[in-house]
Protein backbone atom coordinates (compact mmCIF):
# COMPACT_ATOMS: atom_id res chain seq x y z
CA UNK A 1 -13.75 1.00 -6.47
CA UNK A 2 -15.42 4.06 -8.65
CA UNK A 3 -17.73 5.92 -7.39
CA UNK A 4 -19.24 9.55 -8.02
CA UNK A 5 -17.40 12.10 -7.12
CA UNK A 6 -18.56 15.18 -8.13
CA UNK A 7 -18.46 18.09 -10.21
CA UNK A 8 -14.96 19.04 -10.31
CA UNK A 9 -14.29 15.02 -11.93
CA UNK A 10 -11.95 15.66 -15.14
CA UNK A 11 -14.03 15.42 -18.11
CA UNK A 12 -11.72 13.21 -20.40
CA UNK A 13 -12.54 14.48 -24.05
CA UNK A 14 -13.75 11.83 -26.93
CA UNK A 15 -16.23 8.95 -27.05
CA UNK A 16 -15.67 5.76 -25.12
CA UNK A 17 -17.36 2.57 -24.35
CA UNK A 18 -17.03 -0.05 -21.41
CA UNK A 19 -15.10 -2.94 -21.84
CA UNK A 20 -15.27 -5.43 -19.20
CA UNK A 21 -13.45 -8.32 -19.64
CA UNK A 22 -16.27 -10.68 -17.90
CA UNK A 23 -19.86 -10.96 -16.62
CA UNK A 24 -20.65 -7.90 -14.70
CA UNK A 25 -23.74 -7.68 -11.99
CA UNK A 26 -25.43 -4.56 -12.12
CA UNK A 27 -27.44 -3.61 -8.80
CA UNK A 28 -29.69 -0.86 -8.10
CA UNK A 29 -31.25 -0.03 -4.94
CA UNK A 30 -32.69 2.84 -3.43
CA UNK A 31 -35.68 4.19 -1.24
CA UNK A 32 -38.60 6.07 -1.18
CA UNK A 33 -39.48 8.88 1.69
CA UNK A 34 -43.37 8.56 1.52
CA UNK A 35 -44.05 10.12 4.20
CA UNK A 36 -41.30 12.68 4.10
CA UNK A 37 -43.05 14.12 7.22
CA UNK A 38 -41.66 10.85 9.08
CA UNK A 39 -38.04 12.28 9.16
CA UNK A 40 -36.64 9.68 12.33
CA UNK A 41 -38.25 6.56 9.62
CA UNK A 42 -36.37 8.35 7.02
CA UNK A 43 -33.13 8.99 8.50
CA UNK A 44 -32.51 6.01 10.58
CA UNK A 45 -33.12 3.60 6.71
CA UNK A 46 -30.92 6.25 4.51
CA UNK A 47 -28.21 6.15 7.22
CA UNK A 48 -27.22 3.01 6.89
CA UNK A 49 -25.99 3.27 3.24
CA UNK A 50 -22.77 5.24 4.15
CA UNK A 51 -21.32 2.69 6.53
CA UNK A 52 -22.04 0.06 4.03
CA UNK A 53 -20.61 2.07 1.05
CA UNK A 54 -17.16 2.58 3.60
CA UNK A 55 -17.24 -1.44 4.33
CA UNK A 56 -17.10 -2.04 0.65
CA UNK A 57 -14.54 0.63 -0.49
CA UNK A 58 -12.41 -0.77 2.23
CA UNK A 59 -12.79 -4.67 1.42
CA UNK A 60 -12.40 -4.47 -2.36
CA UNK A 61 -12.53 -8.85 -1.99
CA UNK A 62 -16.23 -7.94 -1.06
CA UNK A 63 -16.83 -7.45 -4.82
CA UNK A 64 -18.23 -4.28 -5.36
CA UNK A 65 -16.56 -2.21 -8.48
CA UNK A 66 -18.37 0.84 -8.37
CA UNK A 67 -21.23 2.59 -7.70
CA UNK A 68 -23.00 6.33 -8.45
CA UNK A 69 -25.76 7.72 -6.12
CA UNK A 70 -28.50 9.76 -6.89
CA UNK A 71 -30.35 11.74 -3.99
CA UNK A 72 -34.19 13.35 -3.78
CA UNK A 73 -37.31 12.17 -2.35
CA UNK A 74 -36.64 8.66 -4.03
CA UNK A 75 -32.80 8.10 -4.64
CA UNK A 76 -31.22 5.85 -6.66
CA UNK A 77 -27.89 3.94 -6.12
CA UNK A 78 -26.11 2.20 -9.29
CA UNK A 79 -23.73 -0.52 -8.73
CA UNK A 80 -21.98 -2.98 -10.31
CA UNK A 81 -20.17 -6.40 -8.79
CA UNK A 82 -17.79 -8.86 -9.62
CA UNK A 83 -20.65 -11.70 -9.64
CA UNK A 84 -24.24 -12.11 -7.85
CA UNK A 85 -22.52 -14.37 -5.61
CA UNK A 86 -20.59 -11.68 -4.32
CA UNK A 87 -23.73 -9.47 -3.73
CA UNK A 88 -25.70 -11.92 -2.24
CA UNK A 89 -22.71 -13.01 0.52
CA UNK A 90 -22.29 -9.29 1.53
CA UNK A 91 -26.04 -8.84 1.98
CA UNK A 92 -26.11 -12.16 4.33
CA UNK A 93 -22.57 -11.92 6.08
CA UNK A 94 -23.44 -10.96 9.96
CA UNK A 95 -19.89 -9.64 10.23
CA UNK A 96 -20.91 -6.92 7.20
CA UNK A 97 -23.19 -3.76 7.79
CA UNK A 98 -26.08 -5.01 6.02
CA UNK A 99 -27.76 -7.32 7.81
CA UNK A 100 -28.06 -5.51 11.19
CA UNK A 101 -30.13 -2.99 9.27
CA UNK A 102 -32.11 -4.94 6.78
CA UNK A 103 -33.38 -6.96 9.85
CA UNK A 104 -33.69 -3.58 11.85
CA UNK A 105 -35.80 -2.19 9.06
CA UNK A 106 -38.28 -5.24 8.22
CA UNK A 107 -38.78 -5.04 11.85
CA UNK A 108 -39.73 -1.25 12.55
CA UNK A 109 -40.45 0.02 9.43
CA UNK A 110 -41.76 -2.52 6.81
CA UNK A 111 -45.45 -2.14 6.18
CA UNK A 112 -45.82 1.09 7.76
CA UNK A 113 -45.79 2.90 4.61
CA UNK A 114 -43.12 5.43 5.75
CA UNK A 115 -40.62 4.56 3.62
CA UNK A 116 -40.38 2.51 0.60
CA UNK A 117 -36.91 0.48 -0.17
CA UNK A 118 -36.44 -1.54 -3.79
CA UNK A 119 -33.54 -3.18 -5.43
CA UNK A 120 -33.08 -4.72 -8.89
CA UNK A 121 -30.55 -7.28 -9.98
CA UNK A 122 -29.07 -7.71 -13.51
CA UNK A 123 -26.59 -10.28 -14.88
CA UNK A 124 -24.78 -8.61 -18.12
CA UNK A 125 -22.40 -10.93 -20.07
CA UNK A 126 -19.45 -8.65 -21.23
CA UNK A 127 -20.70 -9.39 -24.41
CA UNK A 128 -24.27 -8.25 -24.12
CA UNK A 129 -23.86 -4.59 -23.28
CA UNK A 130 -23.55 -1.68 -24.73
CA UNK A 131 -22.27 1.68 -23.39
CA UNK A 132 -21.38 5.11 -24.68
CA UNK A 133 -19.66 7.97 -22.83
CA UNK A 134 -18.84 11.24 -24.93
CA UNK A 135 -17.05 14.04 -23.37
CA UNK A 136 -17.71 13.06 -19.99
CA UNK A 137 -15.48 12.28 -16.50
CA UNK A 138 -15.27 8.45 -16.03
CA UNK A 139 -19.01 7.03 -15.26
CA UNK A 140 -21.11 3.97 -14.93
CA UNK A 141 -19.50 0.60 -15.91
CA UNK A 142 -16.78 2.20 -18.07
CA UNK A 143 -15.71 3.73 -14.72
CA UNK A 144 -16.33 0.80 -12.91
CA UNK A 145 -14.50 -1.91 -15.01
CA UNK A 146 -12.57 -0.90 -18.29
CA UNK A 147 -12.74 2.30 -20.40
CA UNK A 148 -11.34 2.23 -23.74
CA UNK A 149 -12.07 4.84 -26.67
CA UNK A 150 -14.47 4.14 -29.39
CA UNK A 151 -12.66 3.30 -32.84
CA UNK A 152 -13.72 2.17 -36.16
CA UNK A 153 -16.76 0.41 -36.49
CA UNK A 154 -17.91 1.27 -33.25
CA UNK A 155 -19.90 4.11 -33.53
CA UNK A 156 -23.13 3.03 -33.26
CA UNK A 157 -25.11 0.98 -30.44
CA UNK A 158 -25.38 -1.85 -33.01
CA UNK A 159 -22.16 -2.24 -33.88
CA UNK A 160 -20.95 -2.38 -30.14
CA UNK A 161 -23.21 -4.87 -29.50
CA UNK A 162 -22.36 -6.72 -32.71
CA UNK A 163 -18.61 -6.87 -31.07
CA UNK A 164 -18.73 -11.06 -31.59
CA UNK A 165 -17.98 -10.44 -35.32
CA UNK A 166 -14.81 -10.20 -36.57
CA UNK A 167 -13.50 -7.06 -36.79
CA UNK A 168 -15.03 -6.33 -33.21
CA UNK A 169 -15.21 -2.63 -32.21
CA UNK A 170 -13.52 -0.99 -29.35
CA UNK A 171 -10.26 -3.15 -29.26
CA UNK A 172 -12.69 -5.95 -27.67
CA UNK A 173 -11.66 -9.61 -28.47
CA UNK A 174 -14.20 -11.84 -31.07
CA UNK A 175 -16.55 -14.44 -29.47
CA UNK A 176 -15.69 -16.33 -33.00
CA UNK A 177 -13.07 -18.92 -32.52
């Protein structure tokens, strides 16, 4: 699984794209400290992220390919997954740390105002994205899936995402048959 690492990541010189080979779910979650003065409300919902992030990196059959964090009054987590199906059985699997603490939180903290949680859920087909990484360490789905370098007649958004024509950019396979 890929996940953030740093500063000192190797920048890998060039432009590249993500190739996944199938349907990727992309998940973002986070929270919100609104009342930042409410440290115990705000500690006791961002701690549970770490033990699930472990649980995950550890049971790869989970489904989780990779994720990036982002931290400040509201963070931001960016993940992707094999399939919704795979997100939705970790988040409802009593033997996985995510229930215990969604339940825990809807009970003492929901409605309170304290803290604010969110999540969004995306179903890409390999075919309907679009990424570009230039000069950078490996990142986002390219990191999370396949990385491959940008070649001729891929250097724009459009032509990535017009991959299904022959001639498809990036090394990817044709949808034509």
């Amino acid at each position: 699984m890929s996940q953030a690492t740093g500063m000192g990541r190797k920048v890998e010189p060039g432009r590249f794209t993500a190739a996944p080979e199938e349907a990727v779910t992309v998940f973002l979650i986070g929270m919100r400290a609104n009342r930042w003065w409410k440290v115990p409300a705000v500690m006791r919902t961002a701690s549970a992220m770490p033990r699930m992030l472990r649980y995950l990196g550890e049971n790869p059959e989970a489904g989780m390919l990779g994720f990036h964090s982002w931290f400040g009054r509201t963070t931001v987590m960016l993940s992707y997954w094999k399939s919704p199906e795979h997100l939705q059985r970790f988040a409802a699997d009593r033997d996985a740390p995510h229930l215990e603490p969604w339940r825990r939180f809807m009970k003492e903290s929901a409605g309170s105002g304290d803290v604010g949680v969110w999540h969004e859920t995306y179903q890409v087909a390999a075919a309907d994205q679009e990424s570009v990484y230039s000069d950078m360490p490996a990142f986002g789905l390219a990191a999370a899936t396949r990385r491959v370098p940008i070649g001729r007649g891929g250097n724009t958004a459009r032509q990535r995402l017009g991959r299904g024509r022959v001639g498809a950019a990036a090394g990817r396979p044709s949808r034509e048959k």
